[in-house]
PDB file of N, CA and C in Angstrom:
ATOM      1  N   UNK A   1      91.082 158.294  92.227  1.00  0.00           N
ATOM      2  CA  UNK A   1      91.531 159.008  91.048  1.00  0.00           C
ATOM      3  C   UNK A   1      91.283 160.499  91.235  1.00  0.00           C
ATOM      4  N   UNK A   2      92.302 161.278  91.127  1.00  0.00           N
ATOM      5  CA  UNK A   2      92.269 162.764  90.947  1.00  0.00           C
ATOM      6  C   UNK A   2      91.227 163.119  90.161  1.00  0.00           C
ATOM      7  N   UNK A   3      90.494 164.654  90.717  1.00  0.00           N
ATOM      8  CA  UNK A   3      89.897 165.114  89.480  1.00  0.00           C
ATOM      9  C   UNK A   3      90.237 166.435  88.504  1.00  0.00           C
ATOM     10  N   UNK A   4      91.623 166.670  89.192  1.00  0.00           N
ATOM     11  CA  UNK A   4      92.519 167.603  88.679  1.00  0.00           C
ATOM     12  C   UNK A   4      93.074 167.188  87.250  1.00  0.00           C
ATOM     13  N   UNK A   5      93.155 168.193  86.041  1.00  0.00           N
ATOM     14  CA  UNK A   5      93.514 167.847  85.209  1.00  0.00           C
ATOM     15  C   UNK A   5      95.269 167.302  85.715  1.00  0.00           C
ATOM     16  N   UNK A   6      95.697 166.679  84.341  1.00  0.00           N
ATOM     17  CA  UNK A   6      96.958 166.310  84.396  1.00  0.00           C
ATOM     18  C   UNK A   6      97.858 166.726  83.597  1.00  0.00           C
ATOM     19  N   UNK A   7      99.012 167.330  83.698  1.00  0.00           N
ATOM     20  CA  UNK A   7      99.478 168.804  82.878  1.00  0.00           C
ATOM     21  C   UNK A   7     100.907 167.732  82.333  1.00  0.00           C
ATOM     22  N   UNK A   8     101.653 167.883  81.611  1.00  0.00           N
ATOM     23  CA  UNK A   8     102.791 167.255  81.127  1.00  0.00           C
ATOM     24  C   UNK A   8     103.721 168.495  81.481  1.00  0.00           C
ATOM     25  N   UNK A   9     105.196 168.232  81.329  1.00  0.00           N
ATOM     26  CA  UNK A   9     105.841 169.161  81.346  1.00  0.00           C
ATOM     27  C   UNK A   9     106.005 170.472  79.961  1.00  0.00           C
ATOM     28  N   UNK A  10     105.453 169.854  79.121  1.00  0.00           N
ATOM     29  CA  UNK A  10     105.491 170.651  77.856  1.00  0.00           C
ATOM     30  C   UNK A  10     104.142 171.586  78.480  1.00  0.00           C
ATOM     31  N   UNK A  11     103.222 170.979  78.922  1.00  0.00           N
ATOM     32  CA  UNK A  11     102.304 171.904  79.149  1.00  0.00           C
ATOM     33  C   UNK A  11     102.266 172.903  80.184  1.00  0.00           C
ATOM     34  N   UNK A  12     103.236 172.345  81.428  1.00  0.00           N
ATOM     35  CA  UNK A  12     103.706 173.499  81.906  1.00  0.00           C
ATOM     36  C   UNK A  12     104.803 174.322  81.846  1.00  0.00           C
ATOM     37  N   UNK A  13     105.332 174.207  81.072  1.00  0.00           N
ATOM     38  CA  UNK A  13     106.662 175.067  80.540  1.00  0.00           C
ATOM     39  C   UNK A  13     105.853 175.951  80.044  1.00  0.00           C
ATOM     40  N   UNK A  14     104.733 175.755  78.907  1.00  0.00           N
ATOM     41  CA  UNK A  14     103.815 176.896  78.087  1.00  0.00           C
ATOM     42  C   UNK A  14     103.059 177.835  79.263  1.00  0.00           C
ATOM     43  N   UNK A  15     102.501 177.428  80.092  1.00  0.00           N
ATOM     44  CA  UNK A  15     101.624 178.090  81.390  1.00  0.00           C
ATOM     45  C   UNK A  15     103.299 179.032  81.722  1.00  0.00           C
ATOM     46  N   UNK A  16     104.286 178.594  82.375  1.00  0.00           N
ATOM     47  CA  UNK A  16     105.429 179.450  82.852  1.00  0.00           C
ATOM     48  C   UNK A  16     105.452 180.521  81.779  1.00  0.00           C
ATOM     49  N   UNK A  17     106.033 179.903  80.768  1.00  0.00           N
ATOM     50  CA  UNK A  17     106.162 180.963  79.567  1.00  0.00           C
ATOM     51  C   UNK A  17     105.098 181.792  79.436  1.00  0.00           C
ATOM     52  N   UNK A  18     103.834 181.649  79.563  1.00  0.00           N
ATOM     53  CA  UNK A  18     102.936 182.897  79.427  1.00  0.00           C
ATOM     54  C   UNK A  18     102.556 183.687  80.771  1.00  0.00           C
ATOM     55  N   UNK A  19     102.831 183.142  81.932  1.00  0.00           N
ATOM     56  CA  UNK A  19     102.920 183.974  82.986  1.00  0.00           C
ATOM     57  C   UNK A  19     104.204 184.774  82.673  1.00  0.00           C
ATOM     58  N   UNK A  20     105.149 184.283  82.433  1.00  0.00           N
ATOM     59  CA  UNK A  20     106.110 185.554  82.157  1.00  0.00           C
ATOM     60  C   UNK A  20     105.753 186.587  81.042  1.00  0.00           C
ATOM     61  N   UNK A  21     105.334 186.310  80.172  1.00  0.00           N
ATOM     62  CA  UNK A  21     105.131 187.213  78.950  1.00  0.00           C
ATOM     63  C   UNK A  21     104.549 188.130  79.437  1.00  0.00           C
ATOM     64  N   UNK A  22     103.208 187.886  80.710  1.00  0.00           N
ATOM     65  CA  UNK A  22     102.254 188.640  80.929  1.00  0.00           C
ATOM     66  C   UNK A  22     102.775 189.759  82.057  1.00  0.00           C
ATOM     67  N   UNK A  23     104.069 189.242  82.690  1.00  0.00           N
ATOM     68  CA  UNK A  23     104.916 189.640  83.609  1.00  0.00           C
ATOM     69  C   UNK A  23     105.877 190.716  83.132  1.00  0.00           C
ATOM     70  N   UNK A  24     106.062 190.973  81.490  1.00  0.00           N
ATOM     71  CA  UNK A  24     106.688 191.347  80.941  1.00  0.00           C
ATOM     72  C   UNK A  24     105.999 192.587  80.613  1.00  0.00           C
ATOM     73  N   UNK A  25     104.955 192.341  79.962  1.00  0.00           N
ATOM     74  CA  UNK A  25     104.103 193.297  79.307  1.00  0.00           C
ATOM     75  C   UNK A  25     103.262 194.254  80.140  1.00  0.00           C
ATOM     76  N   UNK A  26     103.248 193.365  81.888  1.00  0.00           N
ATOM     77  CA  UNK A  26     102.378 194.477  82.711  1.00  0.00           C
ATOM     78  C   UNK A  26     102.945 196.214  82.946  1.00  0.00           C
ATOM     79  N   UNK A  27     103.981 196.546  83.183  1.00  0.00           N
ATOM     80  CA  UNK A  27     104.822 197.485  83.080  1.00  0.00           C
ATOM     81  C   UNK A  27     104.346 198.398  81.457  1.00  0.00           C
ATOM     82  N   UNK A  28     104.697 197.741  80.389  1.00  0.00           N
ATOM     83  CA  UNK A  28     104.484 198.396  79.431  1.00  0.00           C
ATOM     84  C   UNK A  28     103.115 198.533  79.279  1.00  0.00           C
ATOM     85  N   UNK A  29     102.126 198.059  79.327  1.00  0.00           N
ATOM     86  CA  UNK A  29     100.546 198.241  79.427  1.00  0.00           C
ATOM     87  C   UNK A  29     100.073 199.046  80.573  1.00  0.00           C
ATOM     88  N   UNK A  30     100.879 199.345  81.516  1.00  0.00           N
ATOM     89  CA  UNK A  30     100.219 200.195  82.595  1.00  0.00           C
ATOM     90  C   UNK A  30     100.804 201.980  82.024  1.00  0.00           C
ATOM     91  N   UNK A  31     102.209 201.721  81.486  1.00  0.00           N
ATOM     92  CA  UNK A  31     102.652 202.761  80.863  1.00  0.00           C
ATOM     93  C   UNK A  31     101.953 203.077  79.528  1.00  0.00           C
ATOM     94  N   UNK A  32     101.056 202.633  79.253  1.00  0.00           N
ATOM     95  CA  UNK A  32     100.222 202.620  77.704  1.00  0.00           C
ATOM     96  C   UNK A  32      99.388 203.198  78.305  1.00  0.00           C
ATOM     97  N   UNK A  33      98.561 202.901  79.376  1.00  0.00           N
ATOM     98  CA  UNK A  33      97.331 203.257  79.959  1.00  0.00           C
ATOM     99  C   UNK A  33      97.195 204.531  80.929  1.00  0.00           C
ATOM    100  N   UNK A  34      98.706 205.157  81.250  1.00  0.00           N
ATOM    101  CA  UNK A  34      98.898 206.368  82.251  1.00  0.00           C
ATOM    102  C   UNK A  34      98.856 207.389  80.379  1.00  0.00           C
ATOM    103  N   UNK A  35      99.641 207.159  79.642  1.00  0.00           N
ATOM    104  CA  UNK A  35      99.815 207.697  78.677  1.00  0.00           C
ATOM    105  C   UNK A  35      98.191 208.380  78.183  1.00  0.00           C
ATOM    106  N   UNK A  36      97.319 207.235  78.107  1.00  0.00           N
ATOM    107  CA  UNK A  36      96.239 207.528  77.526  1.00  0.00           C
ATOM    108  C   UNK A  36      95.343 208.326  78.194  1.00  0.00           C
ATOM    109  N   UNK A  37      95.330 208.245  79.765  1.00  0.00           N
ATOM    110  CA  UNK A  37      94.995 209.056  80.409  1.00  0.00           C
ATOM    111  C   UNK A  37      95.085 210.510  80.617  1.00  0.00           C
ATOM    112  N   UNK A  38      96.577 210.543  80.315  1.00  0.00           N
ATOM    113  CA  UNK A  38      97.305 212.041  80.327  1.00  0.00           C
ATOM    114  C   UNK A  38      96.622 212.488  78.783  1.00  0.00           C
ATOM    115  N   UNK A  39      96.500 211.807  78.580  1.00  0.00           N
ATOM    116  CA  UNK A  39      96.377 212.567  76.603  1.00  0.00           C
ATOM    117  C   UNK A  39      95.068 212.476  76.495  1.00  0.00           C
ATOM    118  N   UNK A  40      93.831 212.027  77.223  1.00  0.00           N
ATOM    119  CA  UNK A  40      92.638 211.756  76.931  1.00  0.00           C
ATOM    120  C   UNK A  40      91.759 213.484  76.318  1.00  0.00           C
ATOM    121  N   UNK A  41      91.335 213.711  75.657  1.00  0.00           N
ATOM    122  CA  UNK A  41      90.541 214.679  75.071  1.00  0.00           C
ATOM    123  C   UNK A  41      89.151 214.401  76.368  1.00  0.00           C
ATOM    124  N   UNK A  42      89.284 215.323  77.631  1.00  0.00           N
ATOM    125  CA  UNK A  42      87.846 215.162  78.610  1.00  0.00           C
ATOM    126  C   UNK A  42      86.325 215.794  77.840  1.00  0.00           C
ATOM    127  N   UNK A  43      87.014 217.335  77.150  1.00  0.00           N
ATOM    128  CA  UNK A  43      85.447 217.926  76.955  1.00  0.00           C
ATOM    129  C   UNK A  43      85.333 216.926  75.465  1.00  0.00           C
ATOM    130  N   UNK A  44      86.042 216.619  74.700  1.00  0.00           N
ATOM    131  CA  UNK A  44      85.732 216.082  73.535  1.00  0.00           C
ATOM    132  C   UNK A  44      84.979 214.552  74.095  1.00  0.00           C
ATOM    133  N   UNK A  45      85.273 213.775  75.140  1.00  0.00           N
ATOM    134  CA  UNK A  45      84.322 212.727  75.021  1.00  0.00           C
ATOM    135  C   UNK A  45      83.077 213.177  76.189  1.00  0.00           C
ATOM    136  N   UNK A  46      83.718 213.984  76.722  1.00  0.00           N
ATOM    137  CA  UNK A  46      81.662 214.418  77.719  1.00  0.00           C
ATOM    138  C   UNK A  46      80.707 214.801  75.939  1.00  0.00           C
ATOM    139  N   UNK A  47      81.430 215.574  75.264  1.00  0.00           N
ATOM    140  CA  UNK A  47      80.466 216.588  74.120  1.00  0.00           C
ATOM    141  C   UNK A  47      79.808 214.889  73.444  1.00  0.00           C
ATOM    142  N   UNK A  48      80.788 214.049  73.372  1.00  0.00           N
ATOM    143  CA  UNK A  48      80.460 213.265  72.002  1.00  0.00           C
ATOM    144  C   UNK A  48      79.232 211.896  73.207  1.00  0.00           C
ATOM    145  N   UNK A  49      79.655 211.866  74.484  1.00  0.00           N
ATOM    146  CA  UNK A  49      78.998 211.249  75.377  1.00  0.00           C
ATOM    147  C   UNK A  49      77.442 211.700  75.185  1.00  0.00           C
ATOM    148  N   UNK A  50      77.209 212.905  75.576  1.00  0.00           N
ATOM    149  CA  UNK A  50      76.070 214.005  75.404  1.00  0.00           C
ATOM    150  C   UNK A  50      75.116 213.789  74.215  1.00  0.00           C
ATOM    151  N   UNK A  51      75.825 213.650  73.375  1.00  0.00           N
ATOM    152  CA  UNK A  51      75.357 213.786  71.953  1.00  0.00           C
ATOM    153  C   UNK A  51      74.764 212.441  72.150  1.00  0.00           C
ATOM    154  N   UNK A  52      75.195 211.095  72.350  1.00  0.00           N
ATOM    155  CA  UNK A  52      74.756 209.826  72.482  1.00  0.00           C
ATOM    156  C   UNK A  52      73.391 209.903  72.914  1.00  0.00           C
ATOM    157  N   UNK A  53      73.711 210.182  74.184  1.00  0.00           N
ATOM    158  CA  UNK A  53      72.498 210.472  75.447  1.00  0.00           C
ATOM    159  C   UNK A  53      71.073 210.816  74.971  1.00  0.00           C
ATOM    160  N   UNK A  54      71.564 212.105  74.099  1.00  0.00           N
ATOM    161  CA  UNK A  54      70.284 213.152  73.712  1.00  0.00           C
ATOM    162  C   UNK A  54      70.128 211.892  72.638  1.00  0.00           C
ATOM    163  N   UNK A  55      70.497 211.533  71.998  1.00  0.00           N
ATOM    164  CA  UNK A  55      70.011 210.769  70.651  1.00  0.00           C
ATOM    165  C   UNK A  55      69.515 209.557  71.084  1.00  0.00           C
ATOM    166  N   UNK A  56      69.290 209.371  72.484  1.00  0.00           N
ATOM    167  CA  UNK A  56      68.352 208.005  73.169  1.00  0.00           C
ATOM    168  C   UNK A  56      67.092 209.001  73.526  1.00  0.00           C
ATOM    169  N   UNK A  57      66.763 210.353  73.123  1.00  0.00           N
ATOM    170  CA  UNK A  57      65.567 210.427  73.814  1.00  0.00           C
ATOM    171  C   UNK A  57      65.399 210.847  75.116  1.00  0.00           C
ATOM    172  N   UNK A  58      64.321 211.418  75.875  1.00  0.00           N
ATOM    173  CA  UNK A  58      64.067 211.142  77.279  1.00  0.00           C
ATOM    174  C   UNK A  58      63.669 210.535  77.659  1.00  0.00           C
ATOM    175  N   UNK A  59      64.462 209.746  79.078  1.00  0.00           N
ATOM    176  CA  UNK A  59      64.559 209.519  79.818  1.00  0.00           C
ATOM    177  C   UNK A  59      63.250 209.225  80.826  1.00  0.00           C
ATOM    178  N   UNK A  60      62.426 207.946  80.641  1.00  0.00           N
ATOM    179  CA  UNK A  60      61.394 208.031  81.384  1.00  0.00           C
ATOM    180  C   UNK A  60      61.878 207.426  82.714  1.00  0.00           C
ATOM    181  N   UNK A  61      60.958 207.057  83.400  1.00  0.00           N
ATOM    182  CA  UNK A  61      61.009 206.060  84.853  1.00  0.00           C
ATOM    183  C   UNK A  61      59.940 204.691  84.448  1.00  0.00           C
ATOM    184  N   UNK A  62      60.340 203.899  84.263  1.00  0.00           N
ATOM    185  CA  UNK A  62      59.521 202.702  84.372  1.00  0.00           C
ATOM    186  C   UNK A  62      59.260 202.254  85.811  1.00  0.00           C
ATOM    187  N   UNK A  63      57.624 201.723  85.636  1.00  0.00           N
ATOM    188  CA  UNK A  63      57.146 201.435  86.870  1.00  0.00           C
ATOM    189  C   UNK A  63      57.711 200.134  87.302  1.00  0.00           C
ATOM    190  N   UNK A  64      58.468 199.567  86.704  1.00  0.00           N
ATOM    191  CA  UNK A  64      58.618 198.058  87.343  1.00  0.00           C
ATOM    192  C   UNK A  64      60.358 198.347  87.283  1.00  0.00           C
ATOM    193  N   UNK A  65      60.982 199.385  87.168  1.00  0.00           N
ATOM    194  CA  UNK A  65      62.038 199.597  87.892  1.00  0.00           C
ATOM    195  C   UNK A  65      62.201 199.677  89.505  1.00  0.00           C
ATOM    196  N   UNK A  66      63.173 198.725  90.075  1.00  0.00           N
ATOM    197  CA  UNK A  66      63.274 199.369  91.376  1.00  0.00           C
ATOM    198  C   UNK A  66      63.620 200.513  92.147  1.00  0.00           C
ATOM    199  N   UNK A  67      64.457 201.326  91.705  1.00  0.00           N
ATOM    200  CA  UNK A  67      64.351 202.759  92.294  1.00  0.00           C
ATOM    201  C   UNK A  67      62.985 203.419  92.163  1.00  0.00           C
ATOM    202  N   UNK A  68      62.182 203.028  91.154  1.00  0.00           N
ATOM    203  CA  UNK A  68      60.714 203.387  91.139  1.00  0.00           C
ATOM    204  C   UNK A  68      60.140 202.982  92.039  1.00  0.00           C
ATOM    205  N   UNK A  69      60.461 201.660  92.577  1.00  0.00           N
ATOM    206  CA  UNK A  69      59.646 201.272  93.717  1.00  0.00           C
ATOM    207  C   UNK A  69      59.962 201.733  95.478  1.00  0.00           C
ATOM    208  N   UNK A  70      61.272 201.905  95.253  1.00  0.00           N
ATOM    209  CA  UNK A  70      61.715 202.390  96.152  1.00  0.00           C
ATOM    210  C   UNK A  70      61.537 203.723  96.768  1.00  0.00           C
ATOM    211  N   UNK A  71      61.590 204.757  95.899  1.00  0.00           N
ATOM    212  CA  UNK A  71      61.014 205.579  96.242  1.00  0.00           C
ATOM    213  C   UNK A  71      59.403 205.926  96.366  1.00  0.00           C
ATOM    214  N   UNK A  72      58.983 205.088  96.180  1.00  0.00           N
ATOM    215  CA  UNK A  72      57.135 205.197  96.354  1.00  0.00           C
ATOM    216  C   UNK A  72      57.539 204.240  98.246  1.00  0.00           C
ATOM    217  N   UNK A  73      58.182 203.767  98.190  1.00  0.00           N
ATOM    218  CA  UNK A  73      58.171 202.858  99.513  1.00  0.00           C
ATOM    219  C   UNK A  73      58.381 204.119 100.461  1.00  0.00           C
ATOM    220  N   UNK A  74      59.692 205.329  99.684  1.00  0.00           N
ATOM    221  CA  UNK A  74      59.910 206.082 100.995  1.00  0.00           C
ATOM    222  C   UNK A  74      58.890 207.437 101.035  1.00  0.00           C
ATOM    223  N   UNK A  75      58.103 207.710  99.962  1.00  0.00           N
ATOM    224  CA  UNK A  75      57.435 208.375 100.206  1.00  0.00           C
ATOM    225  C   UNK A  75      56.039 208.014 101.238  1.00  0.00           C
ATOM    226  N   UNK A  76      55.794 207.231 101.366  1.00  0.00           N
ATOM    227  CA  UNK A  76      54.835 206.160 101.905  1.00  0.00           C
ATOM    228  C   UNK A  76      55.959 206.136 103.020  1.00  0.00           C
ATOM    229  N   UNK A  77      56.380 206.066 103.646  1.00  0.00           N
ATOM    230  CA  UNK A  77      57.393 206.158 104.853  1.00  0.00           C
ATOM    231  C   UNK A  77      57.133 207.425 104.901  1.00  0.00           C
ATOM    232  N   UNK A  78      57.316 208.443 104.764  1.00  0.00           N
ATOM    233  CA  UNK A  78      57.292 209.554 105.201  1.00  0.00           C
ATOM    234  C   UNK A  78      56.062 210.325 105.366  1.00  0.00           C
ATOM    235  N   UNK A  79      55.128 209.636 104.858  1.00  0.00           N
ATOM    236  CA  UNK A  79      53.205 210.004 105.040  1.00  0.00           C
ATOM    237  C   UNK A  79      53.015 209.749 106.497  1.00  0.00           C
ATOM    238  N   UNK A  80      53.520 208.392 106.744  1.00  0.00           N
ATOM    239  CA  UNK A  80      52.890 207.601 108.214  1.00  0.00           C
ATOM    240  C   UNK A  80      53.914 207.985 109.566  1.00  0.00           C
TER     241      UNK A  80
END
């Protein structure tokens, strides 16, 4: 016995039909997405990015981060 599902033809007519839809719409969604690009406001989302940032505070280093550890590994490499 297969362990592949078992599809009817109604059920793959619906799978065809939505590969096309999606076949349809890629063109217009890539043209949605060049659009948004061209029109994007850059300093308006770095300013409003910024603003986020600062409103988390600074920025510590936790010791049980790995770039924390990593660099204690290469400083310790570079002693010996």
């Amino acid at each position: 016995m297969s362990s592949y599902p078992v599809h009817d033809d109604s059920a793959s007519a619906a799978l065809r039909e939505r590969v096309e839809q999606w076949r349809r719409a890629e063109p217009v969604l890539r043209g949605q997405r060049v659009r948004d690009i061209r029109n994007a406001d850059t300093q308006a989302s770095v300013a409003w990015f910024d603003g986020v940032f600062r409103s988390l505070g600074p920025a510590t280093a936790r010791r049980d981060h790995g770039l924390v550890e990593q660099q204690r590994l290469f400083a310790k490499l570079r002693r010996q």
